[in-house]
C-alpha atoms as a PDB file:
ATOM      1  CA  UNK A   1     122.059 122.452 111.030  1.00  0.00           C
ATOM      2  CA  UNK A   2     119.784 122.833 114.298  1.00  0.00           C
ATOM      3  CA  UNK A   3     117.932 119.909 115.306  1.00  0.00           C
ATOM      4  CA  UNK A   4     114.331 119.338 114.292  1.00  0.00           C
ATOM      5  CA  UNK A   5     112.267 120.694 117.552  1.00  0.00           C
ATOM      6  CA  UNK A   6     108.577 119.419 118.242  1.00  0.00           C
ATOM      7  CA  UNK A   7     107.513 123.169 118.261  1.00  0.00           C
ATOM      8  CA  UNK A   8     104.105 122.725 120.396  1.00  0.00           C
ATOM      9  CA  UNK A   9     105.612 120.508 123.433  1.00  0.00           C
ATOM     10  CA  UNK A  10     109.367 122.567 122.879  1.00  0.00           C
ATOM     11  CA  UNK A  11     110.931 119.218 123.378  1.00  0.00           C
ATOM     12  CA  UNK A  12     114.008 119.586 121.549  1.00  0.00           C
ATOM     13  CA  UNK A  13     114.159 115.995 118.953  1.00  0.00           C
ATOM     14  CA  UNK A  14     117.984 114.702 119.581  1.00  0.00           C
ATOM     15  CA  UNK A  15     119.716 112.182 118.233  1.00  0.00           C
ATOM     16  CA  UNK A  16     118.855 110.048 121.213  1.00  0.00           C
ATOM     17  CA  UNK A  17     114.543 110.821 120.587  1.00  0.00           C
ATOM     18  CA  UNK A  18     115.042 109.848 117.319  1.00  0.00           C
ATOM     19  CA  UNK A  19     116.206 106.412 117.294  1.00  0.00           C
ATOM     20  CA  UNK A  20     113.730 106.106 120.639  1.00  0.00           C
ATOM     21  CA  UNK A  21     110.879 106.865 118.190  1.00  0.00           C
ATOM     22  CA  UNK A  22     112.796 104.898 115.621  1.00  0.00           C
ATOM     23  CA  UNK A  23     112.742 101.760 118.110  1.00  0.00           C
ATOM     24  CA  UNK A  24     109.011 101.993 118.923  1.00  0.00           C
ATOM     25  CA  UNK A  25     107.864 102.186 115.625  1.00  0.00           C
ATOM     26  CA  UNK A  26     109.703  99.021 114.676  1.00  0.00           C
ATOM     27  CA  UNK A  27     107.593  97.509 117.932  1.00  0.00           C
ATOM     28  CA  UNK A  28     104.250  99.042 117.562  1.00  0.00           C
ATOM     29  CA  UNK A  29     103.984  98.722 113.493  1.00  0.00           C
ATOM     30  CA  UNK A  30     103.811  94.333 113.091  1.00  0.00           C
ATOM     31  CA  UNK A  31     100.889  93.386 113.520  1.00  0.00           C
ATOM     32  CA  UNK A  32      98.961  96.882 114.424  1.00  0.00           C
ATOM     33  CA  UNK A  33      96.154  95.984 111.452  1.00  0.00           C
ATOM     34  CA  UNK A  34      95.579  92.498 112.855  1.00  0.00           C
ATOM     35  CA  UNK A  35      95.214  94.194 116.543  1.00  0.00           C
ATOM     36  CA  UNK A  36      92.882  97.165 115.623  1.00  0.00           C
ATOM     37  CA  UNK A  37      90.811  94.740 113.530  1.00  0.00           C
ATOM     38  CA  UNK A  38      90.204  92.346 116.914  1.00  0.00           C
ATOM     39  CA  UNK A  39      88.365  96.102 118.146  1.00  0.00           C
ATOM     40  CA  UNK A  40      85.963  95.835 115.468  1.00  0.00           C
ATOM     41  CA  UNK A  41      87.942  97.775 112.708  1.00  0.00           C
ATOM     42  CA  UNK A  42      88.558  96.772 109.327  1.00  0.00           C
ATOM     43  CA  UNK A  43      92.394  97.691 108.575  1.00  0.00           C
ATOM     44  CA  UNK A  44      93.953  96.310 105.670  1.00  0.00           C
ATOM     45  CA  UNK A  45      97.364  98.280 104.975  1.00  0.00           C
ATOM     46  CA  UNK A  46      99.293 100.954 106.146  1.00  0.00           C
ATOM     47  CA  UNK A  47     100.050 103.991 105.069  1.00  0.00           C
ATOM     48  CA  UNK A  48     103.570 105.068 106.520  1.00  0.00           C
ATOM     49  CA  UNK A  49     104.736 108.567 106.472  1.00  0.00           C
ATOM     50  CA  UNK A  50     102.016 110.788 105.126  1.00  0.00           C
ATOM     51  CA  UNK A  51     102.889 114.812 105.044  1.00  0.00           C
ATOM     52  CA  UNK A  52      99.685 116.882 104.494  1.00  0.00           C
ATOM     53  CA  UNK A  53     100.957 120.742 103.065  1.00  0.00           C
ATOM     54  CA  UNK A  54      98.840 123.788 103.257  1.00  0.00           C
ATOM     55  CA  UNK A  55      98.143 125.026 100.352  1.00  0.00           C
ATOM     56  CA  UNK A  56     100.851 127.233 100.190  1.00  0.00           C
ATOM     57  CA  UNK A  57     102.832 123.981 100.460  1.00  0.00           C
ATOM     58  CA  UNK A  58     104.108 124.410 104.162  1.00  0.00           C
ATOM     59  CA  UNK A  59     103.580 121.579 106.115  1.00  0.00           C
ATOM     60  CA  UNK A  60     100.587 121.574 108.046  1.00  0.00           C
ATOM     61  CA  UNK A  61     101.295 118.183 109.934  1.00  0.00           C
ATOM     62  CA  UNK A  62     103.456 114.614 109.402  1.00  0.00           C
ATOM     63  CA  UNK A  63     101.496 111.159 110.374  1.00  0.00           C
ATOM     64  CA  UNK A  64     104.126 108.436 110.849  1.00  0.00           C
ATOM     65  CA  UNK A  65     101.701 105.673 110.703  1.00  0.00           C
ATOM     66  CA  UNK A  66      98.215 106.114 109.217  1.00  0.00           C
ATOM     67  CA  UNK A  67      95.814 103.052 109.178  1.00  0.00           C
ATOM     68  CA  UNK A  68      93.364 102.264 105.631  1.00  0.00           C
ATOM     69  CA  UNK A  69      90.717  99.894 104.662  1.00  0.00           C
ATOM     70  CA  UNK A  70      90.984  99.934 101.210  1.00  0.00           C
END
């Protein structure tokens, strides 16, 4: 199986981007609500993970970390 390739920079995703990725996620994520909110925002959860499909049920585009108020 080919790796997974980021298809509008062409930057092939390797084992070695992944768990990069992987790393700053687990860095980034604590505490990101709390931060954004000191901007002014009003962030209560997080919403890891969402996949929006076309309607033809390709995927249009993946958000690995998607901030909500409610």
């Amino acid at each position: 199986m080919p790796a997974p390739t980021n298809k509008q920079q062409k930057i092939p995703m390797d084992r070695n981007n992944v768990q990069l990725l992987d790393v700053v996620e687990l860095i980034l994520v604590p505490g990101i609500c709390e931060k954004m909110n000191t901007y002014g925002h009003d962030f209560t959860k997080i919403g890891p993970n969402k996949i929006i499909d076309r309607e033809n049920r390709r995927t249009l585009t993946e958000i690995d970390l998607m901030l909500e108020n409610g």
